[in-house]
C-alpha atoms as a PDB file:
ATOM      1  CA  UNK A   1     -21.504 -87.729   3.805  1.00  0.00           C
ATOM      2  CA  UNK A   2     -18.485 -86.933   2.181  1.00  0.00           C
ATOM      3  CA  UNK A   3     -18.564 -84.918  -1.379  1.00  0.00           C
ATOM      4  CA  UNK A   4     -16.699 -86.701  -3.842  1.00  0.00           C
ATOM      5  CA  UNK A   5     -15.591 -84.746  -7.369  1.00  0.00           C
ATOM      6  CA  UNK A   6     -14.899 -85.634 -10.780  1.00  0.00           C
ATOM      7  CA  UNK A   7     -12.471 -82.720 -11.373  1.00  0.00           C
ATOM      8  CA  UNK A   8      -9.127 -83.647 -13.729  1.00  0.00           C
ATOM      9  CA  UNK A   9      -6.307 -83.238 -11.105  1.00  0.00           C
ATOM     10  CA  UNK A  10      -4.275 -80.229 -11.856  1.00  0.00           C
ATOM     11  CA  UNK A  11      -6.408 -78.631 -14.342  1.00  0.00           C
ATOM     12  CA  UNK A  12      -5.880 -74.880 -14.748  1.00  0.00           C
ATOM     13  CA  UNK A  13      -7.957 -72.512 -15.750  1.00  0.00           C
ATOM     14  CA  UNK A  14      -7.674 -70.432 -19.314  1.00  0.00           C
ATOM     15  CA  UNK A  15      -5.705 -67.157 -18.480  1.00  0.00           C
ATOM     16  CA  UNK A  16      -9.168 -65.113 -19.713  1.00  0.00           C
ATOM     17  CA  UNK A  17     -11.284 -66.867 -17.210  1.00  0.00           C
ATOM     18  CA  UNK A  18     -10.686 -64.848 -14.177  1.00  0.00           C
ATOM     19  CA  UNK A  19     -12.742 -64.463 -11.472  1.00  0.00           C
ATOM     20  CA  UNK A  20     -14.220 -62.520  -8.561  1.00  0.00           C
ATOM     21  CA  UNK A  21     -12.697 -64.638  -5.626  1.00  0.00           C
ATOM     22  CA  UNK A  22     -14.908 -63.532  -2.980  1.00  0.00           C
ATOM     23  CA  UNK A  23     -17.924 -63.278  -5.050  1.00  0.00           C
ATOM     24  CA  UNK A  24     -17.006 -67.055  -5.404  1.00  0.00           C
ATOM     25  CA  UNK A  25     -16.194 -67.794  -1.926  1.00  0.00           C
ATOM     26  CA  UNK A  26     -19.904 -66.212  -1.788  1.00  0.00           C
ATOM     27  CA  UNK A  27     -21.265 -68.600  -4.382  1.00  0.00           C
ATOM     28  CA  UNK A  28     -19.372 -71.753  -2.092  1.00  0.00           C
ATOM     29  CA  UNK A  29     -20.783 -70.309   0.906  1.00  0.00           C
ATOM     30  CA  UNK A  30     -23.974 -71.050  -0.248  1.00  0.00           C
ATOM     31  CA  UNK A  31     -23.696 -75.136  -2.219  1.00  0.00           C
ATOM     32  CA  UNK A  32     -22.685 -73.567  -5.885  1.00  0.00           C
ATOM     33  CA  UNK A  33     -20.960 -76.310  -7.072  1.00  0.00           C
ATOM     34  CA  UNK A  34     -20.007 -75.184  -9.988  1.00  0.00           C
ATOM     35  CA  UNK A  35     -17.664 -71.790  -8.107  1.00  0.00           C
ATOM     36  CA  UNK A  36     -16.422 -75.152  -5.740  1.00  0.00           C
ATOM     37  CA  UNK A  37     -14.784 -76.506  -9.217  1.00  0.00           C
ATOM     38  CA  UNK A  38     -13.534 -73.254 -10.405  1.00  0.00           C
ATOM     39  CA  UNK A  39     -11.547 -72.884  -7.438  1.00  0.00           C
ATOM     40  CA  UNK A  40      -9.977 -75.875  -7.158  1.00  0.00           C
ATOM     41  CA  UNK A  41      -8.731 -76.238 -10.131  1.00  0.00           C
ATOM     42  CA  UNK A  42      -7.306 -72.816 -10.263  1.00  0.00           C
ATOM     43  CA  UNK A  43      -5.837 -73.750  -6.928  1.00  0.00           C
ATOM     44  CA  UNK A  44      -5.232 -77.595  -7.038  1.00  0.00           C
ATOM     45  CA  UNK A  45      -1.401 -77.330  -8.517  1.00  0.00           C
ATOM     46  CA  UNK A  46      -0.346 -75.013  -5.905  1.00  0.00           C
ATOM     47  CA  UNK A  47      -1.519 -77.085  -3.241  1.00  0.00           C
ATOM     48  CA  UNK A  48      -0.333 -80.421  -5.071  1.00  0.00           C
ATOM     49  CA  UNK A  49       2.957 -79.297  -5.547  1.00  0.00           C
ATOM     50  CA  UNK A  50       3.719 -78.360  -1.472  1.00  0.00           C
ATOM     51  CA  UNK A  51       2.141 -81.711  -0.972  1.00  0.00           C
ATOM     52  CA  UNK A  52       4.543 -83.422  -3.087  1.00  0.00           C
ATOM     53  CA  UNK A  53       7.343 -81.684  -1.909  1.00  0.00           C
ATOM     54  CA  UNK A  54       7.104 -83.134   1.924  1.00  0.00           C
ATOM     55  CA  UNK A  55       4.908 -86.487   1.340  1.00  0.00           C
ATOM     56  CA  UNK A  56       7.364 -87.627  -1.727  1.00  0.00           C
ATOM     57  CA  UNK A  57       4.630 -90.116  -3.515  1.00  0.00           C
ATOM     58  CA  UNK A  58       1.983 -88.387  -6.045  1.00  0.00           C
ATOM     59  CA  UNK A  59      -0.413 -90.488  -4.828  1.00  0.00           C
ATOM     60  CA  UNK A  60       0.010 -89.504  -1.291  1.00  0.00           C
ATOM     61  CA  UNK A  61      -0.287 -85.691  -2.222  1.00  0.00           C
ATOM     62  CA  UNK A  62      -3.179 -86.213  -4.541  1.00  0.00           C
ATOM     63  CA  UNK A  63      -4.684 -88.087  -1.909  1.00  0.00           C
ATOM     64  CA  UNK A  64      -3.967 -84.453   0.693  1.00  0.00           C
ATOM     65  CA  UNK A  65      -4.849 -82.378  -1.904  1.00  0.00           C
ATOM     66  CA  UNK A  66      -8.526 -83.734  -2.200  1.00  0.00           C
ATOM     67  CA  UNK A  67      -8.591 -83.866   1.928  1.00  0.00           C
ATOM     68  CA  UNK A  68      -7.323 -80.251   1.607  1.00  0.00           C
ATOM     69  CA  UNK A  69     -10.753 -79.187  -0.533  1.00  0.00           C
ATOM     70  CA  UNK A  70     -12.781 -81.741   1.494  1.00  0.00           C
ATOM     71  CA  UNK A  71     -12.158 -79.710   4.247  1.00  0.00           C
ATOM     72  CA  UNK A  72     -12.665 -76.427   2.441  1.00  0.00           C
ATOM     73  CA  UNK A  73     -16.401 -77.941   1.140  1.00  0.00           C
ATOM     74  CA  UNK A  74     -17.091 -78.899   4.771  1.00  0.00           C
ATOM     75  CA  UNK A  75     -15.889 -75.840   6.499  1.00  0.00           C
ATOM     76  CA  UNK A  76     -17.868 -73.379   3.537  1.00  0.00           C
ATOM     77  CA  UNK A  77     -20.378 -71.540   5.817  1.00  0.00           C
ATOM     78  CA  UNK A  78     -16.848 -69.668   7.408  1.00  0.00           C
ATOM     79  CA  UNK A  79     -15.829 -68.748   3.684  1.00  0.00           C
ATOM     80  CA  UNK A  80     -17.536 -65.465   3.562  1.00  0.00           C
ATOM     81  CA  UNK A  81     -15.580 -64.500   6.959  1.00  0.00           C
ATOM     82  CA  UNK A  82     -12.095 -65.107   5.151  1.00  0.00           C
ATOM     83  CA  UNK A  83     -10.351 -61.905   4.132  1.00  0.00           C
ATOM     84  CA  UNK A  84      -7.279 -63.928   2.766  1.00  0.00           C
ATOM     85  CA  UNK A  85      -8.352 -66.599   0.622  1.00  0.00           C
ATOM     86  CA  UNK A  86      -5.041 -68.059   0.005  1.00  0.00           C
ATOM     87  CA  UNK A  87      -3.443 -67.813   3.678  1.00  0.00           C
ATOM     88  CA  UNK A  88      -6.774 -69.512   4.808  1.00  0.00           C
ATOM     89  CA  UNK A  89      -6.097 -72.334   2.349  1.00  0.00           C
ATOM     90  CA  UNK A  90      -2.257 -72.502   2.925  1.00  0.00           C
ATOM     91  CA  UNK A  91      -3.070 -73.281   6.420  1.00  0.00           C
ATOM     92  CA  UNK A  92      -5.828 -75.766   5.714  1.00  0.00           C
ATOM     93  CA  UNK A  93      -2.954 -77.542   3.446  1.00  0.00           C
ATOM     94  CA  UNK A  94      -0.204 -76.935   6.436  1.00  0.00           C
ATOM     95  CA  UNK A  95      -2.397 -78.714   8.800  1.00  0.00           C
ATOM     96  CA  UNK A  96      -3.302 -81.633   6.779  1.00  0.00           C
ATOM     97  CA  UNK A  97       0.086 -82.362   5.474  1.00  0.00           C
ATOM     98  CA  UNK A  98       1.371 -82.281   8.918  1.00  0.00           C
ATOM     99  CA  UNK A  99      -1.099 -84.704  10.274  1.00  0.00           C
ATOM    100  CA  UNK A 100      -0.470 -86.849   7.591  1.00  0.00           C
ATOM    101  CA  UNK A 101       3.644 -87.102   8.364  1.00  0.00           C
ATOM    102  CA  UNK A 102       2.732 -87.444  12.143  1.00  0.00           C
ATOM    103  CA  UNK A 103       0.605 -90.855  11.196  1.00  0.00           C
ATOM    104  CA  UNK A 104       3.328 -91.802   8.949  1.00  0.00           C
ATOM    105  CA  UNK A 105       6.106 -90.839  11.976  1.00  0.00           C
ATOM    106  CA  UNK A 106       7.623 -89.158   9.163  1.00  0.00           C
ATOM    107  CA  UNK A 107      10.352 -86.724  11.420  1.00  0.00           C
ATOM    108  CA  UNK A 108      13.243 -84.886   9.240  1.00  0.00           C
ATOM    109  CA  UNK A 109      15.259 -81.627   9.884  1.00  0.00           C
ATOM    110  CA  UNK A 110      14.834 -78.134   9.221  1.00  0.00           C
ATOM    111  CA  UNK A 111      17.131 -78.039   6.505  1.00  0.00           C
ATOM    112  CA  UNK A 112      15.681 -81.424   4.802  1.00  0.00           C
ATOM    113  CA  UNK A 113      12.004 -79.208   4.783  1.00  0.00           C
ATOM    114  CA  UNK A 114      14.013 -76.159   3.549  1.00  0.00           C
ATOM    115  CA  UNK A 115      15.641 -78.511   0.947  1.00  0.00           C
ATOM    116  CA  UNK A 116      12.425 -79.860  -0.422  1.00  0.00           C
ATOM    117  CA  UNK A 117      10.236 -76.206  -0.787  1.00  0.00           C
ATOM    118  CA  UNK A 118       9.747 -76.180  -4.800  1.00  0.00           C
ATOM    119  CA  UNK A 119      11.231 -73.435  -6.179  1.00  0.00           C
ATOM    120  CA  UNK A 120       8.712 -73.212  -9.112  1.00  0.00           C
ATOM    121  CA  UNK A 121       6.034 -72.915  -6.686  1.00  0.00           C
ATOM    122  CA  UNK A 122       7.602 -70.253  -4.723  1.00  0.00           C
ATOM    123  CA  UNK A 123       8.562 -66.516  -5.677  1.00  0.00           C
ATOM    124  CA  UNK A 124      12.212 -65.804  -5.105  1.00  0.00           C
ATOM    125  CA  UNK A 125      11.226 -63.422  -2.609  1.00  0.00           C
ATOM    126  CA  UNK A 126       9.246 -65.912  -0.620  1.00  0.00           C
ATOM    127  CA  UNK A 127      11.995 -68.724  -1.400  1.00  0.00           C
ATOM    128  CA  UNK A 128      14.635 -66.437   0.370  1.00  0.00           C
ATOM    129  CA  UNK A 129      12.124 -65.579   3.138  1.00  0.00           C
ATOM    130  CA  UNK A 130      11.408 -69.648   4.228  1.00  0.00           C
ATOM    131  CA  UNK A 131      15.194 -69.954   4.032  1.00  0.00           C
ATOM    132  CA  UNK A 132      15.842 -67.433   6.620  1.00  0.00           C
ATOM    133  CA  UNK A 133      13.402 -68.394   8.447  1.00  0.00           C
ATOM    134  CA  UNK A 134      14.605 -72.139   8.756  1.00  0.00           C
ATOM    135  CA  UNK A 135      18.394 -70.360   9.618  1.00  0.00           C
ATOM    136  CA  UNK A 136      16.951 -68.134  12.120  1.00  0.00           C
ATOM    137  CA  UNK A 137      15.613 -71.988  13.790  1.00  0.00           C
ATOM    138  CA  UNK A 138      18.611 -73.173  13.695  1.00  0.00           C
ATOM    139  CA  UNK A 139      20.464 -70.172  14.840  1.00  0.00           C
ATOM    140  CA  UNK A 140      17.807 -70.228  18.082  1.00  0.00           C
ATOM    141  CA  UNK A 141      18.551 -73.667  18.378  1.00  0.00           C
ATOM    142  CA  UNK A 142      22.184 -73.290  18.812  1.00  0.00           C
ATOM    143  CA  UNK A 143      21.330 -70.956  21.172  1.00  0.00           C
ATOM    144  CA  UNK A 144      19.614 -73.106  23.601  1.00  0.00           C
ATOM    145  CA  UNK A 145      21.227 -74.871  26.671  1.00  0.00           C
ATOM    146  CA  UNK A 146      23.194 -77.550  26.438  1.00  0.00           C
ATOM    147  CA  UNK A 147      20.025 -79.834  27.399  1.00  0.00           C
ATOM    148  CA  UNK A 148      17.415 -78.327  26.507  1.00  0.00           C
ATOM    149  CA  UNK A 149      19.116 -78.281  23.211  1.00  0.00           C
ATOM    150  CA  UNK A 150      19.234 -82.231  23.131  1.00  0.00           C
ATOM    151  CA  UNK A 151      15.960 -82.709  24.344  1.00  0.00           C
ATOM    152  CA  UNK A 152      14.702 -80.350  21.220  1.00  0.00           C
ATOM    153  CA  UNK A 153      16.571 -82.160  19.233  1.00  0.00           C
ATOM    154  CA  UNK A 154      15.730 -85.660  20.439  1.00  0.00           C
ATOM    155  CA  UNK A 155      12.181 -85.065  20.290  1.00  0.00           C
ATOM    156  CA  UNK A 156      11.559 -83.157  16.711  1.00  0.00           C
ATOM    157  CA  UNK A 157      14.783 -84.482  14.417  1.00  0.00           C
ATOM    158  CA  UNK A 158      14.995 -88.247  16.064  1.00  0.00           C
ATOM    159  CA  UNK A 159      11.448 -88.400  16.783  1.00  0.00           C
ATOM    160  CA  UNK A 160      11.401 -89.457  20.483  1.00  0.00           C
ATOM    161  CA  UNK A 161       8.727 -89.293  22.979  1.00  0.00           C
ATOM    162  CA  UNK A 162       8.993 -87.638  26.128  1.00  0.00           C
ATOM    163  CA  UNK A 163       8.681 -90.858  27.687  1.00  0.00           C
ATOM    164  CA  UNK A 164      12.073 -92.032  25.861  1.00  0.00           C
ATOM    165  CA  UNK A 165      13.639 -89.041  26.120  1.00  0.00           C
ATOM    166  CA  UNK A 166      13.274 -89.549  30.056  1.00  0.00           C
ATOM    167  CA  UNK A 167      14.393 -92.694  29.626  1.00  0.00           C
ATOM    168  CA  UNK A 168      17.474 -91.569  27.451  1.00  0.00           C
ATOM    169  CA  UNK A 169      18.902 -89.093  29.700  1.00  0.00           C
ATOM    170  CA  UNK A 170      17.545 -90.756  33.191  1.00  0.00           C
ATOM    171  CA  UNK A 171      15.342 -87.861  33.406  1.00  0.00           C
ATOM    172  CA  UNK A 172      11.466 -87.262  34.663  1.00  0.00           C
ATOM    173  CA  UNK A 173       8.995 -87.077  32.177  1.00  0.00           C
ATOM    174  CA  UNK A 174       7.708 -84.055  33.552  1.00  0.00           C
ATOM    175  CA  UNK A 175      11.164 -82.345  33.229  1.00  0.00           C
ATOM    176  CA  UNK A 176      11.516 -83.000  29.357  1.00  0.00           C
ATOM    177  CA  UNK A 177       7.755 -81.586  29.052  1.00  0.00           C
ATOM    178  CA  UNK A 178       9.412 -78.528  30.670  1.00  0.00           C
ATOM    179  CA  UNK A 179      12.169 -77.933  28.682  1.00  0.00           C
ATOM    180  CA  UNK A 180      10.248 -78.859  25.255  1.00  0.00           C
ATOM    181  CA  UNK A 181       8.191 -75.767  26.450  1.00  0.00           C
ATOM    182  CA  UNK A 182      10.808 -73.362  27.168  1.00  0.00           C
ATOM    183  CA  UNK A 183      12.855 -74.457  24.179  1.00  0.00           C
ATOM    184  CA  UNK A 184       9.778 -73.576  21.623  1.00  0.00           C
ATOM    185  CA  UNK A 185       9.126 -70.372  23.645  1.00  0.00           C
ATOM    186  CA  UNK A 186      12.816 -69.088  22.903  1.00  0.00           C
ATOM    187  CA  UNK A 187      12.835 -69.835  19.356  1.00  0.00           C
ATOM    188  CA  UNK A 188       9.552 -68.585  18.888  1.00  0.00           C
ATOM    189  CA  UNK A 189      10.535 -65.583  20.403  1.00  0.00           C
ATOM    190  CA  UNK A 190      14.351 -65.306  18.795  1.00  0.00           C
ATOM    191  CA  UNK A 191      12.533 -65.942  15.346  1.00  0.00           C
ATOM    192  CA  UNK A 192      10.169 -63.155  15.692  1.00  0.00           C
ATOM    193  CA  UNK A 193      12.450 -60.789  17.346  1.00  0.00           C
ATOM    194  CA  UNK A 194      14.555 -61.313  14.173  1.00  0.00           C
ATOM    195  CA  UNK A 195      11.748 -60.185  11.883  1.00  0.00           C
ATOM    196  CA  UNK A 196      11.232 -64.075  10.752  1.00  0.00           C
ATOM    197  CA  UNK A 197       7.903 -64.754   9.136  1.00  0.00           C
ATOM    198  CA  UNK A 198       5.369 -66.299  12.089  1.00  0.00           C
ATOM    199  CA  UNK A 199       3.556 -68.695   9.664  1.00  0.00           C
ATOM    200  CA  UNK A 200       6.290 -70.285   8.503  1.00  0.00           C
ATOM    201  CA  UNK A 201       7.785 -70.795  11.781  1.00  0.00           C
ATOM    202  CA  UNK A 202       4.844 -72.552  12.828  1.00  0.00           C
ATOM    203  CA  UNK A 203       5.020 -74.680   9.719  1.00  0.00           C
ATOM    204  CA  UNK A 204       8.609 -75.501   9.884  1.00  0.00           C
ATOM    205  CA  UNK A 205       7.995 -76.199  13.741  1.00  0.00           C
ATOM    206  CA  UNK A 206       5.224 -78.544  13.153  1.00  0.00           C
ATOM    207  CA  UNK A 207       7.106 -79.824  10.404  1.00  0.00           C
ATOM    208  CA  UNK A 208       9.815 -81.204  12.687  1.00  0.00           C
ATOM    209  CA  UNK A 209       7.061 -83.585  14.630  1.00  0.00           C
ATOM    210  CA  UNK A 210       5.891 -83.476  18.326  1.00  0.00           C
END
């Protein structure tokens, strides 16, 4: 059955009131309730605000947000396994909010994503790092063959199928499968040859639709 909160969206905690985290991922692990609360609402603006920034509507990222700590509720017995509390939860978010644009058929470029990363969520440091990371895509991209290039670019910034993609370019199926795969292969491996960061290539990747 799923839990359902009354928790005041976006309500931080008092500066004073800090906390063991893993002593509360502890406390989660086994039903406390009350160490649930605390850490989503030291955590819900964070996550709220990288929701907003891709799904646009507050409702729609309020509506991610409490998926996002749904999940974490649901998937509590792995808490005490989870070294990094905040990567874990960064890619709970990541995963939701990209299922959520691929049911919308929501498909934009890399430089609309990197356009829409809030800066007063983000550290300069990590600002500059998902902005080289989105040019290092693009750089790989450019790098591609002539059609493999168009087939990437059909498929993740128009949002084509493979089906109309064969269609498009009087192609097999089969064949745009294969160069989909060798396309995200080379930028995968340009990216991390180029010291880009590996989580947010898989974001920005996802990001672009399948």
């Amino acid at each position: 059955m799923q839990q359902k909160w009354n928790i005041e969206y976006g309500k931080q905690l008092p500066i004073n009131q800090t906390y063991n985290e893993k002593a509360l991922l502890l406390q989660i692990a086994a039903g406390d309730e009350t160490a649930y609360r605390q850490v989503f609402n030291s955590h819900w603006n964070q996550i709220y605000q990288v929701a907003l920034s891709f799904l646009k509507t507050p409702g729609e990222a309020k509506d991610a947000v409490q998926t996002v700590f749904i999940k974490l509720w649901e998937k509590r017995h792995k808490l005490p396994e989870v070294d990094n509390f905040d990567a874990w939860l960064f890619i709970v978010a990541r995963n939701t909010i990209v299922n959520i644009l691929h049911q919308q058929a929501s498909f934009v470029d890399v430089h609309q994503v990197e356009d829409t990363v809030p800066e007063n969520y983000l550290t300069p440091d990590s600002l500059l790092e998902y902005k080289q990371t989105a040019s290092l895509i693009q750089d790989a991209i450019a790098q591609l063959p002539p059609q493999q290039s168009l087939i990437f670019r059909l498929s993740r910034e128009q949002g084509l199928t493979h089906p109309q993609i064969a269609r498009e370019l009087n192609i097999a199926p089969a064949t745009v499968k294969s160069h989909m795969v060798r396309a995200l292969n080379t930028i995968r491996e340009y990216v991390r040859k180029q010291g880009g960061n590996a989580l947010l290539l898989i974001w920005l990747l996802e990001k672009l639709g399948k």
